[in-house]
N, C-alpha and C. Protein backbone atom coordinates (compact mmCIF):
# COMPACT_ATOMS: atom_id res chain seq x y z
N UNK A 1 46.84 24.08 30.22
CA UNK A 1 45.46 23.82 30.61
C UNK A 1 44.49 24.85 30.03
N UNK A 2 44.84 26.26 30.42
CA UNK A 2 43.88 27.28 29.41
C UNK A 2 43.41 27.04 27.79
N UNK A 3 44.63 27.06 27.61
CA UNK A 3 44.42 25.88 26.10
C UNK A 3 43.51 25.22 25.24
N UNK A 4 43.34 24.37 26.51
CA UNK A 4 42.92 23.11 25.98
C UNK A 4 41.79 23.26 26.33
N UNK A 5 41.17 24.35 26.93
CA UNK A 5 39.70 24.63 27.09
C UNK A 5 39.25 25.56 26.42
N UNK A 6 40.28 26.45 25.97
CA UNK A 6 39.61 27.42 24.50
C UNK A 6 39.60 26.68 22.94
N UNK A 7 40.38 25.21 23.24
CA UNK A 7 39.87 24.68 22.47
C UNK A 7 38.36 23.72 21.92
N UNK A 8 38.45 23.60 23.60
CA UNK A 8 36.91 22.88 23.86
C UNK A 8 35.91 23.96 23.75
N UNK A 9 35.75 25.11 23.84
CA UNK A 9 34.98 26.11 24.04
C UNK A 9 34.88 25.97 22.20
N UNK A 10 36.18 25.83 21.57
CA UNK A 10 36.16 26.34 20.10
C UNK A 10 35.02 25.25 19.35
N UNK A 11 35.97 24.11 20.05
CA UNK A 11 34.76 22.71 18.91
C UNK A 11 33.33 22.39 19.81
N UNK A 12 32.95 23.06 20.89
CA UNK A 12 31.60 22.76 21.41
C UNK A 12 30.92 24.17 20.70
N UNK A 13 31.76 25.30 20.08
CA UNK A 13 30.71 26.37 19.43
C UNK A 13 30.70 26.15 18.00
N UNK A 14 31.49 25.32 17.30
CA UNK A 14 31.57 25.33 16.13
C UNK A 14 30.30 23.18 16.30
N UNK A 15 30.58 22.87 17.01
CA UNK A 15 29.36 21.47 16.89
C UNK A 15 28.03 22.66 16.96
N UNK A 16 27.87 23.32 17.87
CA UNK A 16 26.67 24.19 17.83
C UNK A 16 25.83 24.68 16.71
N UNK A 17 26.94 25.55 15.92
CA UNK A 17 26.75 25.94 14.98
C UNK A 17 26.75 25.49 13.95
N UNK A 18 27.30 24.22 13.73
CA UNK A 18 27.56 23.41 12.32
C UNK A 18 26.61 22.27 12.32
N UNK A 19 26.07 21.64 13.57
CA UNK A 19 25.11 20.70 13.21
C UNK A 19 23.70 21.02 13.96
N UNK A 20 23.62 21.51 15.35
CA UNK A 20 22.49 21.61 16.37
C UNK A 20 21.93 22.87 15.53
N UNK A 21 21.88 23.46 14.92
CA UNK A 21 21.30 25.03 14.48
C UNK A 21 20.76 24.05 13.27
N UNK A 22 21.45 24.08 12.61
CA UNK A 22 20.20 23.72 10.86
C UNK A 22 19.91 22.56 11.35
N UNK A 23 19.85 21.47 12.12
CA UNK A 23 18.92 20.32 12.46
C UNK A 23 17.61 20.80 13.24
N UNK A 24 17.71 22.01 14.03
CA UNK A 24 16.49 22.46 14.43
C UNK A 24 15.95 23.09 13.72
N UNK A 25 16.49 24.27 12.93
CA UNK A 25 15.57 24.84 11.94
C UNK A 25 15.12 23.55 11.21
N UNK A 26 15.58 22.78 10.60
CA UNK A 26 15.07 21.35 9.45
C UNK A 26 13.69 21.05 10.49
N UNK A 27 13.38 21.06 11.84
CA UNK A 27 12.79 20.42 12.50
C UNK A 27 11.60 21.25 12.49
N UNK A 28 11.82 22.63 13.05
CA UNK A 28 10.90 23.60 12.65
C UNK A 28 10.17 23.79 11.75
N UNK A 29 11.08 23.10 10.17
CA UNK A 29 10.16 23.31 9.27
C UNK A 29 9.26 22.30 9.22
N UNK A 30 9.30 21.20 9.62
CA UNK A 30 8.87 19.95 9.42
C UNK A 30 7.82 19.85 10.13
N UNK A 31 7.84 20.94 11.51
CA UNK A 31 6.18 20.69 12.21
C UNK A 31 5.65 21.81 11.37
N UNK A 32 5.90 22.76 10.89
CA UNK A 32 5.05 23.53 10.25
C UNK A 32 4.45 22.98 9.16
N UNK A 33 4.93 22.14 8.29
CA UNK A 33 4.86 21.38 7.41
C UNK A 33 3.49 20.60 7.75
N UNK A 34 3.68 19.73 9.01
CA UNK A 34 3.02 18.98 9.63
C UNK A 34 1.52 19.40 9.78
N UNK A 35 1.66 20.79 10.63
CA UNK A 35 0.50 21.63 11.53
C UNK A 35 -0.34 22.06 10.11
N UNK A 36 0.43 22.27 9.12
CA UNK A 36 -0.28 23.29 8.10
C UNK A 36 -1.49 22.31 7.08
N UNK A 37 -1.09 21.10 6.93
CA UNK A 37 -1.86 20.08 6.27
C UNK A 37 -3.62 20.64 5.88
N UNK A 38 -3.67 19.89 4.77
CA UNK A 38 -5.26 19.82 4.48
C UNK A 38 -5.49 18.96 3.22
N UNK A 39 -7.02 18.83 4.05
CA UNK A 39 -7.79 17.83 2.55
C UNK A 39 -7.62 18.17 1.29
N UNK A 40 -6.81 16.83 0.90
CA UNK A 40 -6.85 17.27 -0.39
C UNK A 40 -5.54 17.23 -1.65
N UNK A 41 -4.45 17.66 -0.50
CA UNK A 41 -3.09 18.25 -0.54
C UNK A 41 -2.63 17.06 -1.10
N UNK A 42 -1.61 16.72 -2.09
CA UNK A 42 -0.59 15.51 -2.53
C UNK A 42 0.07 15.88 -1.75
N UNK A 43 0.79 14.76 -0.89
CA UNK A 43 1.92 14.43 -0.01
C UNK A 43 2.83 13.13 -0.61
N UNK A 44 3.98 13.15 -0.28
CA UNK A 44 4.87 12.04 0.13
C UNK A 44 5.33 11.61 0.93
N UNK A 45 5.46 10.61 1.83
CA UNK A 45 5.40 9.78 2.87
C UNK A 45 7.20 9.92 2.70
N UNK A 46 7.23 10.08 4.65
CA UNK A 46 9.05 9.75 4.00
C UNK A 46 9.52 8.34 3.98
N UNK A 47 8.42 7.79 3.62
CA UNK A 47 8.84 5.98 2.50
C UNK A 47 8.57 6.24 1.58
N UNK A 48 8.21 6.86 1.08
CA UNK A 48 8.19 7.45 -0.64
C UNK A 48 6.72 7.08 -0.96
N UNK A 49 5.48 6.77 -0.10
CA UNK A 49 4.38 7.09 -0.58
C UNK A 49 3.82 7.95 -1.51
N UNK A 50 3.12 8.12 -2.52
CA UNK A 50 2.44 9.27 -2.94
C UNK A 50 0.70 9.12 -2.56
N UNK A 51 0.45 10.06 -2.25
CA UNK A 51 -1.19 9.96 -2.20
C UNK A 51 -1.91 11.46 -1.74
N UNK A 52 -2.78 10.91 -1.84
CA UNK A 52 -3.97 12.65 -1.38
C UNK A 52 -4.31 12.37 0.05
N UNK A 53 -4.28 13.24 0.48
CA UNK A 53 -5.04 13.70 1.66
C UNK A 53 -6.77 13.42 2.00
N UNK A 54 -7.06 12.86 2.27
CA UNK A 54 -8.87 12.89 2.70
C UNK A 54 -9.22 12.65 4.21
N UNK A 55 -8.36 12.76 4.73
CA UNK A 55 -9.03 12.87 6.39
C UNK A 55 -7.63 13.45 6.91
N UNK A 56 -7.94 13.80 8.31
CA UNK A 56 -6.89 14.06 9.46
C UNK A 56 -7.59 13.89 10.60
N UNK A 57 -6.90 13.25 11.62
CA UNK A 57 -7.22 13.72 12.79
C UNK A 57 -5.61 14.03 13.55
N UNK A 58 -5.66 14.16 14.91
CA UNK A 58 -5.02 14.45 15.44
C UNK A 58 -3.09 13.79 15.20
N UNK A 59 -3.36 12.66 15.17
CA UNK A 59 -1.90 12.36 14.88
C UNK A 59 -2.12 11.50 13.81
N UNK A 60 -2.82 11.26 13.30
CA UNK A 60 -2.61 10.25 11.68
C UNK A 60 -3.51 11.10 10.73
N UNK A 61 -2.95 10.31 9.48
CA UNK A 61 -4.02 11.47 7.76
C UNK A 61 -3.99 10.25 7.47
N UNK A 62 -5.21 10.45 6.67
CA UNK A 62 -5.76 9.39 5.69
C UNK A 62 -5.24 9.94 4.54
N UNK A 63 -4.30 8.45 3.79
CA UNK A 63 -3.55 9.31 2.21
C UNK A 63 -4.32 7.97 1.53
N UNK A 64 -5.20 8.73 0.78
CA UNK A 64 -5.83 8.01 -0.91
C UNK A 64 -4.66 7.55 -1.83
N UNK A 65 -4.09 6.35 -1.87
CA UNK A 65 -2.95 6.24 -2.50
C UNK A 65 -3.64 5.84 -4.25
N UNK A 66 -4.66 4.92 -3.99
CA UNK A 66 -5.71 4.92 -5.57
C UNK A 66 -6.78 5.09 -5.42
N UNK A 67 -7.50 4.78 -6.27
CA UNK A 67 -8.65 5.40 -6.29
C UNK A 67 -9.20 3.85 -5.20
N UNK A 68 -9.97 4.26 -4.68
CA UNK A 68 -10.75 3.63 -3.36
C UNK A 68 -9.83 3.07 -2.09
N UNK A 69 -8.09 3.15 -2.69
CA UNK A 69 -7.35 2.60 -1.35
C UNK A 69 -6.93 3.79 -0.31
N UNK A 70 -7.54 3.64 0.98
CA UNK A 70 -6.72 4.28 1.92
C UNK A 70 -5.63 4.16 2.94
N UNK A 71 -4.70 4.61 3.38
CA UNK A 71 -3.78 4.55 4.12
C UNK A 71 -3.77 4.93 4.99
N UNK A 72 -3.94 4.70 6.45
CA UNK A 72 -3.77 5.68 7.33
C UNK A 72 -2.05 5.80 8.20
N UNK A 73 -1.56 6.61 7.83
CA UNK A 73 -0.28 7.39 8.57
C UNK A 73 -0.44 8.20 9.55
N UNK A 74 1.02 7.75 10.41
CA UNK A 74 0.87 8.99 11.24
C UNK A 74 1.55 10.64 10.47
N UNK A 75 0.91 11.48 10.98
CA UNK A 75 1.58 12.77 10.81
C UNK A 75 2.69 12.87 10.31
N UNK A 76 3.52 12.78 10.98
CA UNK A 76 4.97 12.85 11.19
C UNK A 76 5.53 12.20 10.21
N UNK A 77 4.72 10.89 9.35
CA UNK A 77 5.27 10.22 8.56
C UNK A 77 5.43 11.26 7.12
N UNK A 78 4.86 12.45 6.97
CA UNK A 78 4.49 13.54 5.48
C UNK A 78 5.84 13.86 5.56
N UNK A 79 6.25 13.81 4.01
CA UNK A 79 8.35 14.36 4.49
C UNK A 79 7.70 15.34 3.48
N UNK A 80 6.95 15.77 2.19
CA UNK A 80 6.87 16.68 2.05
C UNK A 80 5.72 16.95 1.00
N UNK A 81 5.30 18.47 0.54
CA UNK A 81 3.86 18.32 -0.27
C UNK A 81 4.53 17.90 -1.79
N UNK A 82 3.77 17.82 -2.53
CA UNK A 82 3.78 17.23 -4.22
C UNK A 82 3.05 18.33 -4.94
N UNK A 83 3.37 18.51 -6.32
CA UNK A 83 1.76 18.79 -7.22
C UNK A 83 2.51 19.40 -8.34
N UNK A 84 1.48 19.93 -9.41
CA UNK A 84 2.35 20.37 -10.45
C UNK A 84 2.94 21.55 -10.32
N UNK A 85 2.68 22.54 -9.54
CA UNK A 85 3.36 23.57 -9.15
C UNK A 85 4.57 23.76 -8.65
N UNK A 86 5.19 23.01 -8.05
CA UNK A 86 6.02 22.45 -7.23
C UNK A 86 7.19 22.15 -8.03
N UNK A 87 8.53 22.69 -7.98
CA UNK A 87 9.67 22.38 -8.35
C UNK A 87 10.53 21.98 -7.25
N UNK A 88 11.15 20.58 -7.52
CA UNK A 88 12.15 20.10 -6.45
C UNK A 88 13.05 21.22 -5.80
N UNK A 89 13.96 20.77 -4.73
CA UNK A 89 14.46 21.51 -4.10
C UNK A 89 15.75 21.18 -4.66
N UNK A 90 16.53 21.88 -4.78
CA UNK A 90 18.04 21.86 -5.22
C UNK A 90 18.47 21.71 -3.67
N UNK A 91 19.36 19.87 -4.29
CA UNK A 91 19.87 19.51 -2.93
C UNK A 91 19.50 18.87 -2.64
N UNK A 92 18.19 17.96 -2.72
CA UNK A 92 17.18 17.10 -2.48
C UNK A 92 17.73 15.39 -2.36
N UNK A 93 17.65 14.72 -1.57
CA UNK A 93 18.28 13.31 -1.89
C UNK A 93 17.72 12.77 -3.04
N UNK A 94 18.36 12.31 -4.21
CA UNK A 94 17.64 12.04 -5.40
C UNK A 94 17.11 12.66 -6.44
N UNK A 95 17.47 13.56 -5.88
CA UNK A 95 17.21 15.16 -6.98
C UNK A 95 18.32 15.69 -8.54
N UNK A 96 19.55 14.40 -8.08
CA UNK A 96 20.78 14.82 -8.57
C UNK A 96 20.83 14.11 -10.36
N UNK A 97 22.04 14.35 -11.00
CA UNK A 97 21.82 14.47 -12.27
C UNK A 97 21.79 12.39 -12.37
N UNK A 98 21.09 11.78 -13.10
CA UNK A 98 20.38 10.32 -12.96
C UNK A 98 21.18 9.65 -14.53
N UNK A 99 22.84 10.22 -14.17
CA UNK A 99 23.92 9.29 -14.99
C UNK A 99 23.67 9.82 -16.42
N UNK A 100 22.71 10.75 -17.38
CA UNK A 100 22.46 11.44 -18.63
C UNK A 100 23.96 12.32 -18.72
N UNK A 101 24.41 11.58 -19.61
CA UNK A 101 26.11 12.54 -19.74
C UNK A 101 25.72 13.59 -20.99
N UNK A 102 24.46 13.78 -21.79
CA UNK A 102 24.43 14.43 -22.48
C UNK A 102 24.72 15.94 -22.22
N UNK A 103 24.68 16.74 -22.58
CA UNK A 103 24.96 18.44 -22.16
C UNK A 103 23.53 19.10 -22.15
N UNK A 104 23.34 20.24 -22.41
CA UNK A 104 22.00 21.04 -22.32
C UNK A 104 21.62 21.03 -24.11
N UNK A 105 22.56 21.22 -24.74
CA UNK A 105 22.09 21.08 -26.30
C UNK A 105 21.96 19.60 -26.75
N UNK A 106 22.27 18.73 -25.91
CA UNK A 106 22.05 17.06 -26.15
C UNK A 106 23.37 16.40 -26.60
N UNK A 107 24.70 17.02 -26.74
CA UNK A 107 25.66 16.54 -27.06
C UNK A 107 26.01 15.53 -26.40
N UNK A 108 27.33 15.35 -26.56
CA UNK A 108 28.09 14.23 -25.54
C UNK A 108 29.02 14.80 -24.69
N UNK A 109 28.82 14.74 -23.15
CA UNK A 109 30.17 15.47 -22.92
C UNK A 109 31.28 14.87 -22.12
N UNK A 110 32.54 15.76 -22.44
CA UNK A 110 33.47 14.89 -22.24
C UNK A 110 33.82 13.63 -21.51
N UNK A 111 33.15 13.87 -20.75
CA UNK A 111 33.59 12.64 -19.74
C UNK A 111 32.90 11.14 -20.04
N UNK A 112 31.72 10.98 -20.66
CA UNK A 112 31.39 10.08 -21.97
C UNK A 112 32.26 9.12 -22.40
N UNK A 113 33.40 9.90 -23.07
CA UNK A 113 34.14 9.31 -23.81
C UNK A 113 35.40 8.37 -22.98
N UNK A 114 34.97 7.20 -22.75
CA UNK A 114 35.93 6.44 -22.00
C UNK A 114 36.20 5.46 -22.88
């Protein structure tokens, strides 16, 4: 019986630590993300919107997706900012190499050759 509760003690601290910890930090960042907003800013919608910023109020932004169309979203919907400054995140869903088997000098590499 002792056991089998230092085992439960083991996989309720390791669920703790392996999923409840970086899902809250992820969450943390995401209202900061949220709170920090302004006119102006390129965002992406986490439906894959792109657009500008030109209004906020309290729980929705107005995103300029073209020129004269607006969108209004809620908040919560911004998964993250855009612009030319901005280099993806390593790790990113969709971020990954997009099937180019060439190498860095443009060769062919091995695995190519089927």
């Amino acid at each position: 019986m002792p056991v089998a509760l230092l085992y439960l003690g083991i996989l309720v601290a390791a669920f703790l630590l392996l999923i409840v910890r970086p899902q809250r930090r992820q969450m943390a960042a995401h209202r900061a993300l949220v709170a920090s907003l302004q006119v102006g800013e390129e965002v992406v919608t986490s439906g894959g919107i792109y657009g500008t910023i030109r209004g906020l109020d309290n729980g929705t932004v107005d995103l300029e997706v073209s020129s004269g169309i607006e969108l209004r979203v809620a908040r919560g919907a911004i998964a993250q900012r855009v612009g030319p400054d901005r280099e993806p995140d390593a790790g990113e869903p969709g971020e990954e190499d997009a099937g180019d088997d060439r190498g860095d000098d443009g060769s062919e590499s091995p695995r190519s050759e089927t």
